[in-house]
Protein backbone atom coordinates (compact mmCIF):
# COMPACT_ATOMS: atom_id res chain seq x y z
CA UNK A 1 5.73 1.61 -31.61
CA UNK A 2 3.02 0.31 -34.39
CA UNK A 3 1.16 -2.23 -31.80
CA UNK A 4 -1.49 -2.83 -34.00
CA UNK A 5 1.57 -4.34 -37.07
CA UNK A 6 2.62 -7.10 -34.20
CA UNK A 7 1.61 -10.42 -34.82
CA UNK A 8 -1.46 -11.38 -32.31
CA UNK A 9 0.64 -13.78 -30.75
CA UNK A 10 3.27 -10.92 -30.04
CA UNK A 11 0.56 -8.84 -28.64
CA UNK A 12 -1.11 -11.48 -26.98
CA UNK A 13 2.13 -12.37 -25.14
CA UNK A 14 2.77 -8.49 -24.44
CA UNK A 15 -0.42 -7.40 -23.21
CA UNK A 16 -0.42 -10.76 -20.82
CA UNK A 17 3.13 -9.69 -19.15
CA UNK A 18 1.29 -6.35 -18.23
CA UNK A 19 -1.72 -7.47 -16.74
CA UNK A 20 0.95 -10.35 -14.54
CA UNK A 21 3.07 -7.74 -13.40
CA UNK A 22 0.52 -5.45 -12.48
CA UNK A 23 -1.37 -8.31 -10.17
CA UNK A 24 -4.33 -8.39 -12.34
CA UNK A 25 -4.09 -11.92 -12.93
CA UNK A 26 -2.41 -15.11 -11.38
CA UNK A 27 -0.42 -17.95 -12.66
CA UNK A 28 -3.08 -19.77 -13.79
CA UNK A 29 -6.05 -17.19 -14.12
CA UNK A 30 -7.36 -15.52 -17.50
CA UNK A 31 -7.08 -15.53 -20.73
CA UNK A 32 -6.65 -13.69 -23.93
CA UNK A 33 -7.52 -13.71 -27.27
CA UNK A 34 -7.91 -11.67 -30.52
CA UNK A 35 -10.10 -12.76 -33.76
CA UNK A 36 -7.95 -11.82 -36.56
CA UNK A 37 -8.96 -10.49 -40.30
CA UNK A 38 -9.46 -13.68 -41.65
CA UNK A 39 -11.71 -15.35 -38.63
CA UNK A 40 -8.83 -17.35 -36.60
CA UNK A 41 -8.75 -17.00 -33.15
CA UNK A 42 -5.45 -16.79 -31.26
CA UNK A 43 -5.63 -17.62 -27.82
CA UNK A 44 -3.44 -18.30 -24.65
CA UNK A 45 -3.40 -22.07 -23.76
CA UNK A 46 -4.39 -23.63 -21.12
CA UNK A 47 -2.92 -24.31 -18.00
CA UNK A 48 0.33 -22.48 -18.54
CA UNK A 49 2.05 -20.37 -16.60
CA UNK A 50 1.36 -16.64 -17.03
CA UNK A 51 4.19 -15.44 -15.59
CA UNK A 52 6.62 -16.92 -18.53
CA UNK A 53 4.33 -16.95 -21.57
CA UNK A 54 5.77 -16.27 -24.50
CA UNK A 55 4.08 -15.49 -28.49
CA UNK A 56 5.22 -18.87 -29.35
CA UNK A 57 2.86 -20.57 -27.02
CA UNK A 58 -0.17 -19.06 -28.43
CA UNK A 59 -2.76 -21.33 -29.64
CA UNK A 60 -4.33 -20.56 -33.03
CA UNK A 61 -7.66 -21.77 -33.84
CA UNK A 62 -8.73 -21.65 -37.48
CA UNK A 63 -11.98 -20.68 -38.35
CA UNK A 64 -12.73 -24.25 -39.63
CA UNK A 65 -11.97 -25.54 -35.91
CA UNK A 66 -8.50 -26.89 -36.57
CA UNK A 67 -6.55 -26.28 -33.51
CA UNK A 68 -2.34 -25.21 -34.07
CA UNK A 69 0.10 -24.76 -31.63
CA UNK A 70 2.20 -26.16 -28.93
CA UNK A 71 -0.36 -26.79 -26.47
CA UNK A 72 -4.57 -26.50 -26.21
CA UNK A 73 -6.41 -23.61 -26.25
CA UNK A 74 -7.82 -22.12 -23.17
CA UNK A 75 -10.43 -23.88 -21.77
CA UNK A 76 -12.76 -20.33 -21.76
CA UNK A 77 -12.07 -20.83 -25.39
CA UNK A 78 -16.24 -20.95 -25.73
CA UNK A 79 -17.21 -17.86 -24.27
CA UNK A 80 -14.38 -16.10 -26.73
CA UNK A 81 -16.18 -17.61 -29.56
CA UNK A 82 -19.32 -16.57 -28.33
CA UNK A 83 -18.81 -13.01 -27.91
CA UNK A 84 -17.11 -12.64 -31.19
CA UNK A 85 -20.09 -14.61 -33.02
CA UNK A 86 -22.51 -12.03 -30.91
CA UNK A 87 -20.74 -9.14 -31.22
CA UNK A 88 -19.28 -8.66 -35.22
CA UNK A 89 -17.12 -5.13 -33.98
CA UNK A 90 -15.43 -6.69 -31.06
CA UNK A 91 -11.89 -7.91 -32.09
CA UNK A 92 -10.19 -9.04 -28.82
CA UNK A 93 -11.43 -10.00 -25.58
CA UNK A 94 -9.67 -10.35 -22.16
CA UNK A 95 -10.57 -12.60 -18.96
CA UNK A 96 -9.14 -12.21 -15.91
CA UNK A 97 -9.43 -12.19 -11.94
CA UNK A 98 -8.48 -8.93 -10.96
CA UNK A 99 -8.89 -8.43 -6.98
CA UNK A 100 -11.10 -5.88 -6.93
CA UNK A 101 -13.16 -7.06 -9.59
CA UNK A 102 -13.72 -9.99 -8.50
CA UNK A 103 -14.74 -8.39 -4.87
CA UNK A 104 -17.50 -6.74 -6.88
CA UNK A 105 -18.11 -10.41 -8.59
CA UNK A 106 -18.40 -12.23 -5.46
CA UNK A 107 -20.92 -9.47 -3.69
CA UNK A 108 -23.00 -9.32 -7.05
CA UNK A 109 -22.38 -5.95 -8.25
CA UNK A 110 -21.10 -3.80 -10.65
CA UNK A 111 -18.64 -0.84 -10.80
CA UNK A 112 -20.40 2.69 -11.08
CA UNK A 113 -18.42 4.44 -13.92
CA UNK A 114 -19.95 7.52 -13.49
CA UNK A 115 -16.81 8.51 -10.95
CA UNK A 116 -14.84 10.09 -13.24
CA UNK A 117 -15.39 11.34 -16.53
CA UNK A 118 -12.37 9.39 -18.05
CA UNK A 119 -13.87 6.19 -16.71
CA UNK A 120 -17.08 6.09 -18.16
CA UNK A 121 -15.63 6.75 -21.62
CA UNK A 122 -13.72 3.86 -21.25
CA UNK A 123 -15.72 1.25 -19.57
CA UNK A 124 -19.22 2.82 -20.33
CA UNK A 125 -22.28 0.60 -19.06
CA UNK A 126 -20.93 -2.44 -17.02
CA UNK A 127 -22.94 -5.32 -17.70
CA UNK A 128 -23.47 -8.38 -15.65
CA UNK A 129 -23.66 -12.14 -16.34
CA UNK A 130 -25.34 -15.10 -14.39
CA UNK A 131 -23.07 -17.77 -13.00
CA UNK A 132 -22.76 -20.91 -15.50
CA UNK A 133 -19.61 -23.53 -14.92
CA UNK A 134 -16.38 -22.38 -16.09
CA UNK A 135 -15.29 -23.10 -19.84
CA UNK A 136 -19.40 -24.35 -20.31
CA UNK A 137 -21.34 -23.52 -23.78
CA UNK A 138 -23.76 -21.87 -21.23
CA UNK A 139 -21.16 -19.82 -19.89
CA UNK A 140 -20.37 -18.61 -22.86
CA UNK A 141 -23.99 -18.22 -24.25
CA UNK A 142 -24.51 -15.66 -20.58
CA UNK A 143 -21.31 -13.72 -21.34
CA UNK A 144 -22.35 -13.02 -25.05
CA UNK A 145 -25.88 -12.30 -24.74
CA UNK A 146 -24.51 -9.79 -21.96
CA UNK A 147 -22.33 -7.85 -24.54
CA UNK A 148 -25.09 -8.35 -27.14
CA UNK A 149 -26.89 -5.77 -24.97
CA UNK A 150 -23.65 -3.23 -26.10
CA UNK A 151 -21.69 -3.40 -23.03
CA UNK A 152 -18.23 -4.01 -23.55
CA UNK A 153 -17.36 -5.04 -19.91
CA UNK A 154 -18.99 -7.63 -17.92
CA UNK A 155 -18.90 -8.90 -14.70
CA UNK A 156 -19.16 -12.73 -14.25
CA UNK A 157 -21.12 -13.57 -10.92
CA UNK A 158 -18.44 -15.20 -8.70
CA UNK A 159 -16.18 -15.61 -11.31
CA UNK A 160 -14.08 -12.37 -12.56
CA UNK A 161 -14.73 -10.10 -15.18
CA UNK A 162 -14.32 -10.16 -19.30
CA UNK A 163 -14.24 -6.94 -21.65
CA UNK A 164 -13.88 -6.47 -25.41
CA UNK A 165 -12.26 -4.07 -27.66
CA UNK A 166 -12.39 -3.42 -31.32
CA UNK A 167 -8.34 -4.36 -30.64
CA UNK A 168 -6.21 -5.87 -28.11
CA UNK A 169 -5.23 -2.63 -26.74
CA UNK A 170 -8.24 -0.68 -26.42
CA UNK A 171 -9.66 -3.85 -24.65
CA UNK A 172 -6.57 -3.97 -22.31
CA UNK A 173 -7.37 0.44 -21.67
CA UNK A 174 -10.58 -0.78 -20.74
CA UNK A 175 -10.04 -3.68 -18.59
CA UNK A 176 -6.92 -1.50 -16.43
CA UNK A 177 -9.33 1.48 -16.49
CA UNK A 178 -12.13 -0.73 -14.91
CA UNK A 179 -9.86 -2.16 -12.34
CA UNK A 180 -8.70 0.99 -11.39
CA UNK A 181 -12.47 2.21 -11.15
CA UNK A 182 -13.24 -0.58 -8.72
CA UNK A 183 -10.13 -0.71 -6.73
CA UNK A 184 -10.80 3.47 -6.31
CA UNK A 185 -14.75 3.23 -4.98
CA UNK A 186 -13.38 0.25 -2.57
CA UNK A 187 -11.34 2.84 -1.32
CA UNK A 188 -13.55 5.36 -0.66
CA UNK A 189 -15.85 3.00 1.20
CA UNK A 190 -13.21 3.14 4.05
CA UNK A 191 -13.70 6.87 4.00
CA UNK A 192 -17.52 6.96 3.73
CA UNK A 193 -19.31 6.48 -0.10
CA UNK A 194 -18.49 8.05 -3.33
CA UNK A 195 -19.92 10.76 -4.94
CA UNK A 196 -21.15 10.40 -8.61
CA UNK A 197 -20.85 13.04 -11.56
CA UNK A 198 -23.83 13.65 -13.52
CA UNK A 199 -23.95 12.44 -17.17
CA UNK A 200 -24.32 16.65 -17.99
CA UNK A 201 -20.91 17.36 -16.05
CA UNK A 202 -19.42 14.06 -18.09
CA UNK A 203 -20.54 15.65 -21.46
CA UNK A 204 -19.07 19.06 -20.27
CA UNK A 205 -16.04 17.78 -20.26
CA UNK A 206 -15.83 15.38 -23.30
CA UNK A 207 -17.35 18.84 -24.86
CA UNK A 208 -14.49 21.25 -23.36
CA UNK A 209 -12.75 23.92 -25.43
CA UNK A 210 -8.94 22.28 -26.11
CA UNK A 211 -8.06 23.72 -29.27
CA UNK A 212 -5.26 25.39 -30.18
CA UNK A 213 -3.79 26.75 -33.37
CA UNK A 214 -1.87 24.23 -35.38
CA UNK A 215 2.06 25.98 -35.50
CA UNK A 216 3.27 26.34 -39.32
CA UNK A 217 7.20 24.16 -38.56
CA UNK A 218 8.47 23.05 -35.80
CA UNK A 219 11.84 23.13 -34.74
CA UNK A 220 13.38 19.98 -32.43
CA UNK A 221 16.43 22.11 -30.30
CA UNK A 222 18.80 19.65 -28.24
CA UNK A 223 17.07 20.83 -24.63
CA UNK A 224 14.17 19.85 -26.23
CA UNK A 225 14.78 16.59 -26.95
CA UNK A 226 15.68 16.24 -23.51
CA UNK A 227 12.91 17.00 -21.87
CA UNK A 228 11.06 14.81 -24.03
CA UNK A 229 13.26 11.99 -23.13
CA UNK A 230 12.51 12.95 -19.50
CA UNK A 231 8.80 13.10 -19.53
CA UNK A 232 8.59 9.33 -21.83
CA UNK A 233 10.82 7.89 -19.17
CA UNK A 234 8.92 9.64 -16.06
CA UNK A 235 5.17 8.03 -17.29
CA UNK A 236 6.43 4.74 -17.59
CA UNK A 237 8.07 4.56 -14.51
CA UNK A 238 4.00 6.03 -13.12
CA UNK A 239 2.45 3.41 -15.20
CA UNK A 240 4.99 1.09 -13.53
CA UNK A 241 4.12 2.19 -10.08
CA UNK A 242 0.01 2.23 -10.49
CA UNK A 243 0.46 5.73 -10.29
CA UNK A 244 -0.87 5.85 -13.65
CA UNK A 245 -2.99 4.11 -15.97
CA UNK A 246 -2.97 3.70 -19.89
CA UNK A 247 -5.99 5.63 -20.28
CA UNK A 248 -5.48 8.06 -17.88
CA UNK A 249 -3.49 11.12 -16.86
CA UNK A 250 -0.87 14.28 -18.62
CA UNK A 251 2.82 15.08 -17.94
CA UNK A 252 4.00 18.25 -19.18
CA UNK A 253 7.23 20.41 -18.65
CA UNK A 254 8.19 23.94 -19.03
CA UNK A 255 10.87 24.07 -22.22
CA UNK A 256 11.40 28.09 -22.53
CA UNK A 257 9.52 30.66 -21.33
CA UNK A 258 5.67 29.78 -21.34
CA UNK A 259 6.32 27.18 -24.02
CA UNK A 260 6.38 23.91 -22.78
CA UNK A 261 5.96 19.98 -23.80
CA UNK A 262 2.63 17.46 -22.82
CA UNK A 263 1.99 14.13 -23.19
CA UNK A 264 -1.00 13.71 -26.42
CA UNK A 265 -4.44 12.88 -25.67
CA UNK A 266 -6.07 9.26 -26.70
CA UNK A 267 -2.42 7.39 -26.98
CA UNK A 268 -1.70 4.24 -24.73
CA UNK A 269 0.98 6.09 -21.80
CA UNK A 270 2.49 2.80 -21.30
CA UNK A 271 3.86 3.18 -25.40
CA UNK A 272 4.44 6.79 -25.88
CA UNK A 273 7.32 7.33 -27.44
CA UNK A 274 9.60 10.57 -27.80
CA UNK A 275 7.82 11.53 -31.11
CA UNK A 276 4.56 11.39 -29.74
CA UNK A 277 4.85 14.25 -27.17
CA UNK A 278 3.42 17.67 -28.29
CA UNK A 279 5.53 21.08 -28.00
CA UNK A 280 2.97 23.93 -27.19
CA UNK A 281 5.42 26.94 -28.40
CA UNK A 282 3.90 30.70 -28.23
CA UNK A 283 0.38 29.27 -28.17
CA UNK A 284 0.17 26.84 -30.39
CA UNK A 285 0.65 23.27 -30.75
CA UNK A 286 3.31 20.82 -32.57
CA UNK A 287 1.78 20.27 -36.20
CA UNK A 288 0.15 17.15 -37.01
CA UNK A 289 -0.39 16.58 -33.34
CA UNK A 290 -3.01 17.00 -30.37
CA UNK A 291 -2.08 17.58 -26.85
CA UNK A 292 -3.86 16.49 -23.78
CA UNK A 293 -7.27 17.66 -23.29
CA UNK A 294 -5.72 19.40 -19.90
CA UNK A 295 -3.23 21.74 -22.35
CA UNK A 296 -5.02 24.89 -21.25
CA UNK A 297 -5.43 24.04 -17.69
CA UNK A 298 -1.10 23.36 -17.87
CA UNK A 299 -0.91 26.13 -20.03
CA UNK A 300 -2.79 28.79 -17.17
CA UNK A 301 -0.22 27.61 -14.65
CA UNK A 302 2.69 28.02 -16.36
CA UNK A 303 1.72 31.00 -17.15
CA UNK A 304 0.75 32.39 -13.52
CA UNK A 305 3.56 30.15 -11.81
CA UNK A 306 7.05 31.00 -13.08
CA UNK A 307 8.58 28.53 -10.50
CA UNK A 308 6.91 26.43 -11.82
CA UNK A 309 8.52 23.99 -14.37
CA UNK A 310 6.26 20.47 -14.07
CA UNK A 311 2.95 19.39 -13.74
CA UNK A 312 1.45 15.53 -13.78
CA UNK A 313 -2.30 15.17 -13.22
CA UNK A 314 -3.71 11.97 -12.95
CA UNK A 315 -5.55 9.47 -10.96
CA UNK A 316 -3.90 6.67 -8.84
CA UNK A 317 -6.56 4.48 -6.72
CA UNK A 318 -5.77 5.61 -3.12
CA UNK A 319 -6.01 9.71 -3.78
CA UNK A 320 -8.78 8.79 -6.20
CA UNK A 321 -10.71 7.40 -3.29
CA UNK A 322 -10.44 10.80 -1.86
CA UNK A 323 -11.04 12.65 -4.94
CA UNK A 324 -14.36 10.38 -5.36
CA UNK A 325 -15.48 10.66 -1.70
CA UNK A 326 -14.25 14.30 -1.01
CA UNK A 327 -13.04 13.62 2.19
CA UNK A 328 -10.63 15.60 3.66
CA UNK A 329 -6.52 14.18 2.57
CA UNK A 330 -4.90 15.14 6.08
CA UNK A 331 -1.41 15.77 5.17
CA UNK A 332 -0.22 16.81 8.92
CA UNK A 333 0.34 12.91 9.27
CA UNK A 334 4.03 12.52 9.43
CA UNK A 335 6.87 15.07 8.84
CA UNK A 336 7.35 13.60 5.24
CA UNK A 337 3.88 14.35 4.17
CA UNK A 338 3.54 17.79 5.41
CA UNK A 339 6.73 19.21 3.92
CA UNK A 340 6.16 18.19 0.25
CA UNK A 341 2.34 18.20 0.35
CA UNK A 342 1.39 20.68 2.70
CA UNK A 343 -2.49 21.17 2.62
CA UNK A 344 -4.05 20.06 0.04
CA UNK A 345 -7.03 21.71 -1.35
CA UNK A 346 -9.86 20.08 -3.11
CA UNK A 347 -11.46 21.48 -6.54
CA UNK A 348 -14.79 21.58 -7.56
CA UNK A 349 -15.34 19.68 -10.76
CA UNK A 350 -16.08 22.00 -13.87
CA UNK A 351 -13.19 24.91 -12.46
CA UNK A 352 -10.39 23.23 -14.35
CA UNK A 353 -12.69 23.43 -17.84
CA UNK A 354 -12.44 25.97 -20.90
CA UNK A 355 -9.84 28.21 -19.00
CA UNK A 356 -11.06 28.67 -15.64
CA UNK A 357 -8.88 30.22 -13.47
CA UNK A 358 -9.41 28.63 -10.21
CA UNK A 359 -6.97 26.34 -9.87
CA UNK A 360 -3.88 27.94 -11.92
CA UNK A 361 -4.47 31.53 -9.49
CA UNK A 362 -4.84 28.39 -6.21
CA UNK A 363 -1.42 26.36 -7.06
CA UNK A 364 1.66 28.36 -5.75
CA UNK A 365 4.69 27.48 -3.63
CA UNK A 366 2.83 26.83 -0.53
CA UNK A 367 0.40 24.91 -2.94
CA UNK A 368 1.80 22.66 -5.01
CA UNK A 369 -1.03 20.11 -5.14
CA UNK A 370 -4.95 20.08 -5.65
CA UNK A 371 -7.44 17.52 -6.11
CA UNK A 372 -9.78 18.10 -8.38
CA UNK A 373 -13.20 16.37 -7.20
CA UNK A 374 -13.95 13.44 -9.39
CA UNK A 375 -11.43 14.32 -12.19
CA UNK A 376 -8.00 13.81 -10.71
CA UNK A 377 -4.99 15.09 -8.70
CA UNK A 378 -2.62 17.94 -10.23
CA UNK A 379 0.76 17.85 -8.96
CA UNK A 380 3.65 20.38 -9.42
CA UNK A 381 6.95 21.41 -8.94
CA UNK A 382 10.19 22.70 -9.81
CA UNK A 383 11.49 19.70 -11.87
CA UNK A 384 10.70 16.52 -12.58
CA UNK A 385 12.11 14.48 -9.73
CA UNK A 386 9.76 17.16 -7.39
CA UNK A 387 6.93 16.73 -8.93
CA UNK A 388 7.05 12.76 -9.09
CA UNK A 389 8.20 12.52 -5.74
CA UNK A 390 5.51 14.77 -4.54
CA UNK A 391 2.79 12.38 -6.69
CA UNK A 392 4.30 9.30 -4.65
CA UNK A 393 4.25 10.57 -1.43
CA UNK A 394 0.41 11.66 -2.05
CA UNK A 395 -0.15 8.38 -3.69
CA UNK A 396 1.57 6.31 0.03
CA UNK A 397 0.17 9.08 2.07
CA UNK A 398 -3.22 8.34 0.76
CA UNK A 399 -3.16 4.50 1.08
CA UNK A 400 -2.00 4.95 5.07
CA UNK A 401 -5.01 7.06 5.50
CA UNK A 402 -7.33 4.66 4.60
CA UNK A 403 -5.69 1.81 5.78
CA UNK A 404 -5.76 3.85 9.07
CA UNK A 405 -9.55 3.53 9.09
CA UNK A 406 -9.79 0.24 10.41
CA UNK A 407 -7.22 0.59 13.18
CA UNK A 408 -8.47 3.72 15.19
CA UNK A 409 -9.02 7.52 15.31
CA UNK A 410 -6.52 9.89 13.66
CA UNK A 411 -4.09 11.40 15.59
CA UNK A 412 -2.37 14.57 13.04
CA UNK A 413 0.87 16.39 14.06
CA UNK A 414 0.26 19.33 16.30
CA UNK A 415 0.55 22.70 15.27
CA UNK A 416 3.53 23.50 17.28
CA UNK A 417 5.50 20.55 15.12
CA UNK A 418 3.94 22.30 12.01
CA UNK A 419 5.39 25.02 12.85
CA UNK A 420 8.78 23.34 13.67
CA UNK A 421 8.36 22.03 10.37
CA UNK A 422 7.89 25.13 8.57
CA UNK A 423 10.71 26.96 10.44
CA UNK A 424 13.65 24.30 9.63
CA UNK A 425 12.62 22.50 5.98
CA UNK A 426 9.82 25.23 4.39
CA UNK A 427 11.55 28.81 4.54
């Protein structure tokens, strides 16, 4: 799909069904807009429902003030103006009330981004903004002289939060991918503090080693487009489930052999299509296309793991948490857990950059999962239904454990019932 050829009132509309259904905004809360090529700006009106807008209720308001449309223009409509007067590159702007941001709102604080290395590319420097009264000139004049400074996310004291993108869709990337940041270090306040990376280990791995030779043709067989099919139909359903956000995470699955197919790098996952996954056949990849930046690591276990046949890494809140705090996951919760998890290692980061070994020699049978400290979770498994099964449970697991936190001490499952468990569902 060509996003950026829909009308902004189509994408307006589109992007605001997303951040509804996902709970990042409420009936009445938030707003969108996008300053088109000839200096309108289209805008959702105000006080309509969210949860039923459609294109044809976006407000357009000409650069010469006229107002068209249905109904009036959000009443944030100032600070929109603002930011785009203040700010010449930034294109589209969204404003919502997202729970965890506005947690961080309401204390006075801002996200760390430095959590994962994804994150920070994303969101960057979070900026903050003093508190002025809603849909005020002053609001907007503390909002814009906030991304005048070059952040492209703010937080509004007691109010929400508001980020920019040079279009609609990298601002909606960035406002997910900062939700998802806050919603993670929440977490892993239950579980004791996050750790940080260092802005050295965040270069390393914008700076890793993912090339591979371009193949000469490529040939589309019928299993093939299967599997394709399968993996399109399998990230939408994560990106669906919070499991996955459009920034953030591969899919890949073995095709013949060592070859397999991945999900590409830098494309929205919520709008990849069956043309943009990559084949990787004898080494190399599809032509005209670029894979994941985790190719090689998928590549290594593939080609250590022959039972292998499907890997997802990414980075859902709850195992996050644990992947940001590097507390220990205890798996040996309920019977469920234990058979498709079993233990689950953690990875330093760096050992899944420029072919390391660690983790494709660690995964195995009795191994099927690792975190990878402040980088993600990589799942596998014999098919596709394993794997993403296995990523749910993790993802449920993860959530009861912290939720747990606040009720009492943690009681695992004995050895003796491990062993029970081993002997009837693991040999």
């Amino acid at each position: 799909m060509r996003l950026e050829l829909l009308h902004p009132r189509n994408r307006i509309a589109l992007i605001m069904e997303l951040i509804y259904k996902n709970g990042m905004t409420t009936t009445s809360g938030g707003n969108i807009s996008i300053l088109d090529e000839e200096g309108n700006i289209w805008i959702t009106p105000a006080g309509y429902d969210k949860g039923i807008l459609t294109a044809k209720d976006i407000v357009c308001v000409r650069e010469n003030g006229r107002v068209e449309g249905m109904h009036r223009p959000s009443s944030e409509f100032p600070f929109h103006a603002a930011i785009y007067r203040k700010r010449p590159d930034v294109k589209a702007v969204i404003h919502a009330h997202p729970p965890a941001l506005v947690s961080f709102s309401i204390v006075r604080k801002v996200p760390d981004t430095n959590i994962i290395p994804q994150t920070k590319k994303f969101c960057g420097h979070v900026g903050y903004a003093p508190y002025q009264l809603p849909g005020s000139d002053e609001l907007g004049e503390s909002i814009a002289n906030t991304f005048s400074t070059g952040s492209n996310a703010v937080i509004m004291e007691n109010h929400g939060t508001v980020v920019g993108g040079s279009n609609l869709f990298e601002a909606f990337q960035r406002f997910e991918c900062l939700e998802f940041s806050a919603r993670s270090i929440i977490n892993s306040q239950k579980l004791g503090g996050y750790k940080t990376l260092t802005d050295e280990q965040i270069i390393s791995f914008e700076n890793q080693d993912v090339n591979l030779p371009e193949a000469d043709e490529t040939v589309y067989h019928t299993d093939e487009k299967e599997i394709r099919h399968e993996i399109c139909t399998y990230v939408k359903r994560a990106c669906e489930q919070n499991l996955m956000i459009s920034s953030h995470g591969s899919v890949s699955m073995r095709w013949r052999d060592n070859d397999f197919l991945i999900t590409p790098t830098s494309l929205n996952r919520r709008f990849i299509g069956h043309s943009d996954i990559v084949q990787i056949k004898g080494g190399t990849r599809e032509k005209g296309k670029y894979p994941s930046k985790a190719v090689k690591l998928h590549q290594a276990i593939y080609e250590q793991n022959p039972d292998i046949k499907c890997i997802i890494n990414t980075q859902p809140p709850a195992t996050m948490a644990f992947g940001i705090s590097h507390s220990v996951f205890q798996t040996r919760t309920i019977p469920e857990s234990y058979i498709l998890l079993k233990d689950i290692p953690f990875i330093e980061f760096g050992d899944h950059l420029n072919g390391n070994e660690t983790i494709p020699k660690l995964i195995s049978k009795d191994t099927p999962i690792a975190i990878i400290k402040n980088d993600s979770i990589v799942v596998t498994g014999g098919n596709m239904l394993e794997t993403f099964d296995r990523l749910e449970v993790a993802e449920f697991s993860a959530q009861s454990l912290i939720e747990s936190t606040l009720l009492g001490d943690l009681v695992a499952i004995g050895q003796e019932e491990i062993d029970d468990l081993v002997e009837k569902f693991l040999k």
